[in-house]
N, C-alpha and C. Protein backbone atom coordinates (compact mmCIF):
# COMPACT_ATOMS: atom_id res chain seq x y z
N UNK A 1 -3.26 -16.13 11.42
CA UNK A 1 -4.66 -16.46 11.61
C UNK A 1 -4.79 -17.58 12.63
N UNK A 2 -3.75 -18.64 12.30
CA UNK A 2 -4.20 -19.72 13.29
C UNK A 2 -2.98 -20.00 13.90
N UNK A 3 -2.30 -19.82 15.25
CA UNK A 3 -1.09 -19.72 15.76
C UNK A 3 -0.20 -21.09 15.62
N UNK A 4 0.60 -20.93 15.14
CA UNK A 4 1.62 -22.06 14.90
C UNK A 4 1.36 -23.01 13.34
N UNK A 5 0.46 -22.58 13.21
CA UNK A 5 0.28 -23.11 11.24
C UNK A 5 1.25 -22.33 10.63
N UNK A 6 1.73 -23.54 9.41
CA UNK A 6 2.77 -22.60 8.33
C UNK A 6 2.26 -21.54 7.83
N UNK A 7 2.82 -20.55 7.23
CA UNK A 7 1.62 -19.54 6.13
C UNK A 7 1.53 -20.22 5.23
N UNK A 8 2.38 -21.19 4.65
CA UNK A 8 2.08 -21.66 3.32
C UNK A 8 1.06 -22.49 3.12
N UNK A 9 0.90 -23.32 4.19
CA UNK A 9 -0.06 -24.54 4.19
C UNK A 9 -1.45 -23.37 4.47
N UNK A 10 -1.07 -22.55 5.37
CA UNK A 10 -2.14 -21.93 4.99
C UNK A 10 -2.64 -20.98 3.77
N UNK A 11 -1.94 -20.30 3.09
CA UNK A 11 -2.61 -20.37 1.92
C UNK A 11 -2.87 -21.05 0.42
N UNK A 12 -2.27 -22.71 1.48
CA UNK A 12 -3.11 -23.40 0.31
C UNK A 12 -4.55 -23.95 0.49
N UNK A 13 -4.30 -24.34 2.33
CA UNK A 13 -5.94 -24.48 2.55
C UNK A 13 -6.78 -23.23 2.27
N UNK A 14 -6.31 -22.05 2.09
CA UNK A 14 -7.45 -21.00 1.87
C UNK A 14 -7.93 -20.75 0.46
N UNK A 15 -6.72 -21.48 -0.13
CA UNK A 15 -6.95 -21.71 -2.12
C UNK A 15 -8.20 -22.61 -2.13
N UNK A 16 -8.24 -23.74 -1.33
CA UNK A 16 -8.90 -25.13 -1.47
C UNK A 16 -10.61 -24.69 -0.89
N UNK A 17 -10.40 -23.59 0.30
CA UNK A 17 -12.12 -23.43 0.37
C UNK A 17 -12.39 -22.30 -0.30
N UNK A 18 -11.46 -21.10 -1.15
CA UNK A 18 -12.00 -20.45 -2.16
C UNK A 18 -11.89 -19.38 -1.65
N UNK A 19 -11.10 -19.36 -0.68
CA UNK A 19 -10.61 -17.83 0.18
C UNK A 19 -9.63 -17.05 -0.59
N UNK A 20 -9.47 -15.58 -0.98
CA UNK A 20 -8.61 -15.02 -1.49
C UNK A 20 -8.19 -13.57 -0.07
N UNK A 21 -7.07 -13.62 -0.02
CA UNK A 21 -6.76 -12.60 0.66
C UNK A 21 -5.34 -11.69 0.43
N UNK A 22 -6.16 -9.92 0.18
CA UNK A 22 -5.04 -8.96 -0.18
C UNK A 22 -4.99 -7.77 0.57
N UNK A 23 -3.57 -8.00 0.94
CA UNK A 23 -3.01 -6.69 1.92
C UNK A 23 -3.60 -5.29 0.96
N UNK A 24 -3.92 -4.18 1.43
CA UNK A 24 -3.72 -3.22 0.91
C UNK A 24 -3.18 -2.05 1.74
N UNK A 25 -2.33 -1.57 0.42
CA UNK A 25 -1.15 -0.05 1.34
C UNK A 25 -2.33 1.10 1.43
N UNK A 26 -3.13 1.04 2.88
CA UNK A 26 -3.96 2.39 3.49
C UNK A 26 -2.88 2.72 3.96
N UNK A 27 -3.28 4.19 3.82
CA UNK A 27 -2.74 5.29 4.96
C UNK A 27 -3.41 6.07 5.78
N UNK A 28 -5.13 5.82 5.67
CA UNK A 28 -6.17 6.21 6.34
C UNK A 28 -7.38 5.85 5.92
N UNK A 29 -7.71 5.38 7.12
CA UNK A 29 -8.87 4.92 6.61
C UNK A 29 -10.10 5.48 7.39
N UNK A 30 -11.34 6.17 6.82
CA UNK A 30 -12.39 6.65 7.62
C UNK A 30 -13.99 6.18 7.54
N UNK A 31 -14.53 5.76 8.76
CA UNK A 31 -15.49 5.27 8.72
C UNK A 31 -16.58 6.63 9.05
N UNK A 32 -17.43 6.84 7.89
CA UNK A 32 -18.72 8.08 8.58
C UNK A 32 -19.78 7.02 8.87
N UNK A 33 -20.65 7.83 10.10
CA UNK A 33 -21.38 7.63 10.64
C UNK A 33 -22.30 8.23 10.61
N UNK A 34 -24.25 8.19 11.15
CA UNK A 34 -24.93 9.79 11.36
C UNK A 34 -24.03 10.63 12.02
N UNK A 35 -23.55 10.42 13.52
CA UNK A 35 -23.67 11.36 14.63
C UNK A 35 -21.92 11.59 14.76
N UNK A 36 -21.00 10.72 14.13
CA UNK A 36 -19.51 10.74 14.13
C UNK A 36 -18.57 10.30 12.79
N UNK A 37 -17.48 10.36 13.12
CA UNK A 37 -16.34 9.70 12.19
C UNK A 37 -15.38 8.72 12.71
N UNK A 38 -15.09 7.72 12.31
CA UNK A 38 -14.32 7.05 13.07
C UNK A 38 -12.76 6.76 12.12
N UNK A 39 -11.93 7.39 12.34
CA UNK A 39 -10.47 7.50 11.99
C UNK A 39 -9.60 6.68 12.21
N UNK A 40 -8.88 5.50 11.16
CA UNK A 40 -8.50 4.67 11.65
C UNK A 40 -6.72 4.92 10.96
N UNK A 41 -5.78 5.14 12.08
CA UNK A 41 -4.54 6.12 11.52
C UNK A 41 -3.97 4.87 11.69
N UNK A 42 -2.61 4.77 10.36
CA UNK A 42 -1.78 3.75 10.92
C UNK A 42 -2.28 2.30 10.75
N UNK A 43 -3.65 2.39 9.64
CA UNK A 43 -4.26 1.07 9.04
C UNK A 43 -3.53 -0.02 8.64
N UNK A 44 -3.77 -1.46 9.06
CA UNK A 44 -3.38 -2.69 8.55
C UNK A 44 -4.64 -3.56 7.72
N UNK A 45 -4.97 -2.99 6.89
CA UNK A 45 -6.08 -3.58 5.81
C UNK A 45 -6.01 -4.68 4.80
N UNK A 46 -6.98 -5.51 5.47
CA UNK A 46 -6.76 -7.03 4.19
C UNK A 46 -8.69 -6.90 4.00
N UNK A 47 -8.22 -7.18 2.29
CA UNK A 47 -9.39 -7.45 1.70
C UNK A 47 -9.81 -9.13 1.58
N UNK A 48 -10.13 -9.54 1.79
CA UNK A 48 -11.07 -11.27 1.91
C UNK A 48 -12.21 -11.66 0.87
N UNK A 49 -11.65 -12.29 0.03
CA UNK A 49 -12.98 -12.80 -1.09
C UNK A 49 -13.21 -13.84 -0.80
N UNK A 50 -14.32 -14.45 -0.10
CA UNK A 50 -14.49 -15.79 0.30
C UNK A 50 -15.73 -16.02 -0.94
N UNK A 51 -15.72 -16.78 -1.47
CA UNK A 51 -16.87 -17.62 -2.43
C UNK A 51 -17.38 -16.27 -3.06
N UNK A 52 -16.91 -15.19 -3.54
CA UNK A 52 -17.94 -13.77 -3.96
C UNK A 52 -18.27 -12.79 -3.12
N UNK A 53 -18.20 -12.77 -1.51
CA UNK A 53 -18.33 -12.31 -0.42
C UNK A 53 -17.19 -11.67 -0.53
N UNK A 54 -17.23 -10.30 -0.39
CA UNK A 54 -15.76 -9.48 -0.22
C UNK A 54 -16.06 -8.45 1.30
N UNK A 55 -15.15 -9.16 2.12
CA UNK A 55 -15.04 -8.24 3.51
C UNK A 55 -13.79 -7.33 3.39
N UNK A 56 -14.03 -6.71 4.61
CA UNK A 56 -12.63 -6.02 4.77
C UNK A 56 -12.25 -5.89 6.28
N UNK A 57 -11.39 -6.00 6.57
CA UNK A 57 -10.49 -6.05 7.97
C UNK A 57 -9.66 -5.17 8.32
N UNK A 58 -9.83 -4.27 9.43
CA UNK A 58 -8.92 -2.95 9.19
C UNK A 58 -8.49 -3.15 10.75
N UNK A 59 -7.68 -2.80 11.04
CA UNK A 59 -6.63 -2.62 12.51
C UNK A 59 -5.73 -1.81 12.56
N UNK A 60 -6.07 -1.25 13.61
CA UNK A 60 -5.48 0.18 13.96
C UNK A 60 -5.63 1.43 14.88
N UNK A 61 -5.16 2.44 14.45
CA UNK A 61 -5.21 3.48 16.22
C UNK A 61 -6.36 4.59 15.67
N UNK A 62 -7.67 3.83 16.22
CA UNK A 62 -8.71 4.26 16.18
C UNK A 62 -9.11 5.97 17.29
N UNK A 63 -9.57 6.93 16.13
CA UNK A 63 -9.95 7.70 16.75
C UNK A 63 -11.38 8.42 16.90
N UNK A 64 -12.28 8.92 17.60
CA UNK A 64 -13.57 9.14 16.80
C UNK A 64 -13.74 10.58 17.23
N UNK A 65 -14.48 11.25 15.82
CA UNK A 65 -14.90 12.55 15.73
C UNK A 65 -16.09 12.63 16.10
N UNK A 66 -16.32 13.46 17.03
CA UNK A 66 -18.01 13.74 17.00
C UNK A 66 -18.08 14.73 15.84
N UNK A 67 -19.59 14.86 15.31
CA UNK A 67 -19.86 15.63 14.38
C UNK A 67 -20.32 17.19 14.64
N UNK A 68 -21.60 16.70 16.06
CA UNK A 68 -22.39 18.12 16.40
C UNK A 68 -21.59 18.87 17.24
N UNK A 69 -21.56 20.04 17.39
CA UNK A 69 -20.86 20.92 18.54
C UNK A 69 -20.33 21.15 17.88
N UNK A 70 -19.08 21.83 19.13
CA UNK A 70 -17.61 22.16 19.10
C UNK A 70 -16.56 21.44 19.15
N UNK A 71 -15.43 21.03 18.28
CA UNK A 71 -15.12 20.07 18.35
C UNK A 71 -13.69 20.27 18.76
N UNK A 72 -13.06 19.77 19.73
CA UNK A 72 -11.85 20.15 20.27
C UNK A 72 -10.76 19.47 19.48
N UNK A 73 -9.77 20.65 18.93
CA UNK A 73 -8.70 20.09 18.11
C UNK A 73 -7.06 20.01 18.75
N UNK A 74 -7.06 18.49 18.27
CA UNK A 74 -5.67 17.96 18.65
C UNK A 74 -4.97 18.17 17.90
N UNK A 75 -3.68 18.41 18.99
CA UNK A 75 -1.93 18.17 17.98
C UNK A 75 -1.79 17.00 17.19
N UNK A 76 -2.27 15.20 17.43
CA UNK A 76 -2.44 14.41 16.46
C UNK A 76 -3.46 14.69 15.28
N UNK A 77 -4.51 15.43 15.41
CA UNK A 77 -5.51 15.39 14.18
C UNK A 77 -4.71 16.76 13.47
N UNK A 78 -4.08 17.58 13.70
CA UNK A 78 -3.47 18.25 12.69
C UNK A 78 -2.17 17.66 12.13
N UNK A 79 -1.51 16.98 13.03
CA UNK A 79 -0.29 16.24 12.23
C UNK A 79 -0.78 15.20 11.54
N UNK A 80 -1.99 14.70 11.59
CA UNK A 80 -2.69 13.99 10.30
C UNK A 80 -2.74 14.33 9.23
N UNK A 81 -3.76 15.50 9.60
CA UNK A 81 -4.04 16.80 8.38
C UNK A 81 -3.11 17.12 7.27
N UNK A 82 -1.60 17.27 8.43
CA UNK A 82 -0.23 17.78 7.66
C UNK A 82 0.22 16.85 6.82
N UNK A 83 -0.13 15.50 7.42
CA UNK A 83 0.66 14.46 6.89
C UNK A 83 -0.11 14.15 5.36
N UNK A 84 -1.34 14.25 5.58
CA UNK A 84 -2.11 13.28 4.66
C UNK A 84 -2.20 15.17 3.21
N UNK A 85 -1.88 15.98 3.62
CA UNK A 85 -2.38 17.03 2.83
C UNK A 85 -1.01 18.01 1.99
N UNK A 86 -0.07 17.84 3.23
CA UNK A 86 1.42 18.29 2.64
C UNK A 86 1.21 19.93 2.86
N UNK A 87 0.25 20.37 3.99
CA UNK A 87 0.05 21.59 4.20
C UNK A 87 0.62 21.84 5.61
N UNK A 88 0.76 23.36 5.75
CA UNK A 88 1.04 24.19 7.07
C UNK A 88 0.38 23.55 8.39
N UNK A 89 0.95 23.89 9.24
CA UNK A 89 0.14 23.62 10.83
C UNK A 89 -0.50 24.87 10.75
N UNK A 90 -0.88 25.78 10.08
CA UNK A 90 -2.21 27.13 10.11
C UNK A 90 -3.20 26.66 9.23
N UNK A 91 -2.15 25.94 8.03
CA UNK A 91 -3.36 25.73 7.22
C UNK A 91 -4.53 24.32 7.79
N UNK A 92 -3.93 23.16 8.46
CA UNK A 92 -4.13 22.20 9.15
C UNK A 92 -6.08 22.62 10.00
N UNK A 93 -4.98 23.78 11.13
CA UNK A 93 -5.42 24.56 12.17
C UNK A 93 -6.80 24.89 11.26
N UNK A 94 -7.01 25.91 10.28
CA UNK A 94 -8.02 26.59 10.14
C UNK A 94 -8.99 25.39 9.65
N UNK A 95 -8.35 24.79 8.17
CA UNK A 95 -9.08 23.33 7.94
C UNK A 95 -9.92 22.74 8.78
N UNK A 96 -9.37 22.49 9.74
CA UNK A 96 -10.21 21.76 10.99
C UNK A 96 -11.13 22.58 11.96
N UNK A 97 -10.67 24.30 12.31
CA UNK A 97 -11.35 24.94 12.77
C UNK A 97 -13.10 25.06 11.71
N UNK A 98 -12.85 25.12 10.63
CA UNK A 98 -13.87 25.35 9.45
C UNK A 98 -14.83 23.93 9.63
N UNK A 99 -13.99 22.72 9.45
CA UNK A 99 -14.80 21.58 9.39
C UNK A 99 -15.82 21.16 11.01
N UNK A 100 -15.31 22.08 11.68
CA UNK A 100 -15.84 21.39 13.17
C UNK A 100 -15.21 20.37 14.00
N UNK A 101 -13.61 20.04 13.64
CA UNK A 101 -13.15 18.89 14.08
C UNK A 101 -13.22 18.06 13.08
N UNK A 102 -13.58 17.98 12.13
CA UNK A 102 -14.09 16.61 11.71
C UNK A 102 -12.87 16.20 10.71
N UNK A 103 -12.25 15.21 10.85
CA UNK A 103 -10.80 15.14 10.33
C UNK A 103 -10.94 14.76 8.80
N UNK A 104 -11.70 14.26 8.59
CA UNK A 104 -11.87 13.11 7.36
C UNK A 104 -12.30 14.76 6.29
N UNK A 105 -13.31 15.32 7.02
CA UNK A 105 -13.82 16.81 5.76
C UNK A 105 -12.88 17.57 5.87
N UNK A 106 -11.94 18.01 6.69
CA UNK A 106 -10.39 18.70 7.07
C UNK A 106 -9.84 18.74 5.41
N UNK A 107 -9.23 17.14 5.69
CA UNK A 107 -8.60 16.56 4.40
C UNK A 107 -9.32 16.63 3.32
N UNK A 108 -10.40 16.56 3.35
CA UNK A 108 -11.08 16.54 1.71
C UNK A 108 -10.75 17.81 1.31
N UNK A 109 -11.45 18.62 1.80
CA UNK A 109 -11.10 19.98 1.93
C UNK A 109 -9.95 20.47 1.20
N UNK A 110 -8.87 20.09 1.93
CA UNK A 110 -7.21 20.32 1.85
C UNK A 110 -7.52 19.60 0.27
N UNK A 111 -7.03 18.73 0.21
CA UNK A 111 -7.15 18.05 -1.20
C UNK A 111 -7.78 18.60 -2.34
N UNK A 112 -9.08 18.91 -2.13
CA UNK A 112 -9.66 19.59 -3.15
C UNK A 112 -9.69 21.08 -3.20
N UNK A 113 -8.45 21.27 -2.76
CA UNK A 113 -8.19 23.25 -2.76
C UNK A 113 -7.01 23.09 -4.19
């Protein structure tokens, strides 16, 4: 957070103004939108409780789906698909052909079959 501070000293000053902060193990994280999706592969997520205030902080290899149209499908959004679902590159393929591109309904999809 602050370059060349200990971590320790720093999380004792963050004890002292009431800051709590926890890594969490994502493996995807998706933001919907009206008009898109925004896919965040390869997430580094910390949750932040400052005084009752709970943020979240996500970093990572951001990708975005449009929703309307035709949606052109990549070799990374099906090796997503594969990864996150434990299915075929056909089954991937059609998933995503069905959803419009849209990676995040792909996977739900997959999951709830």
């Amino acid at each position: 957070m602050f370059p060349g501070m200990n971590p320790r000293e720093m999380q004792k000053a963050m004890k002292r103004l009431g800051i709590r902060q926890e890594e969490i193990d994502a493996e995807l994280v998706i933001i919907k939108t009206a008009d898109k999706d925004l896919v965040i592969k390869n997430p580094q997520v910390s949750r932040v409780n400052m005084m009752g205030q709970e943020t979240f902080q996500v970093v990572g290899d951001i990708t975005e789906v449009e929703k309307d149209g035709e949606a052109e499908i990549n070799e990374d959004d099906m090796a997503t698909v594969m990864e996150q679902t434990n299915c075929t590159k056909e089954e991937a393929l059609d998933a995503l052909e069905r959803s419009n591109g849209n990676l995040a309904e792909a996977i739900l999809k997959l999951q709830n079959k």
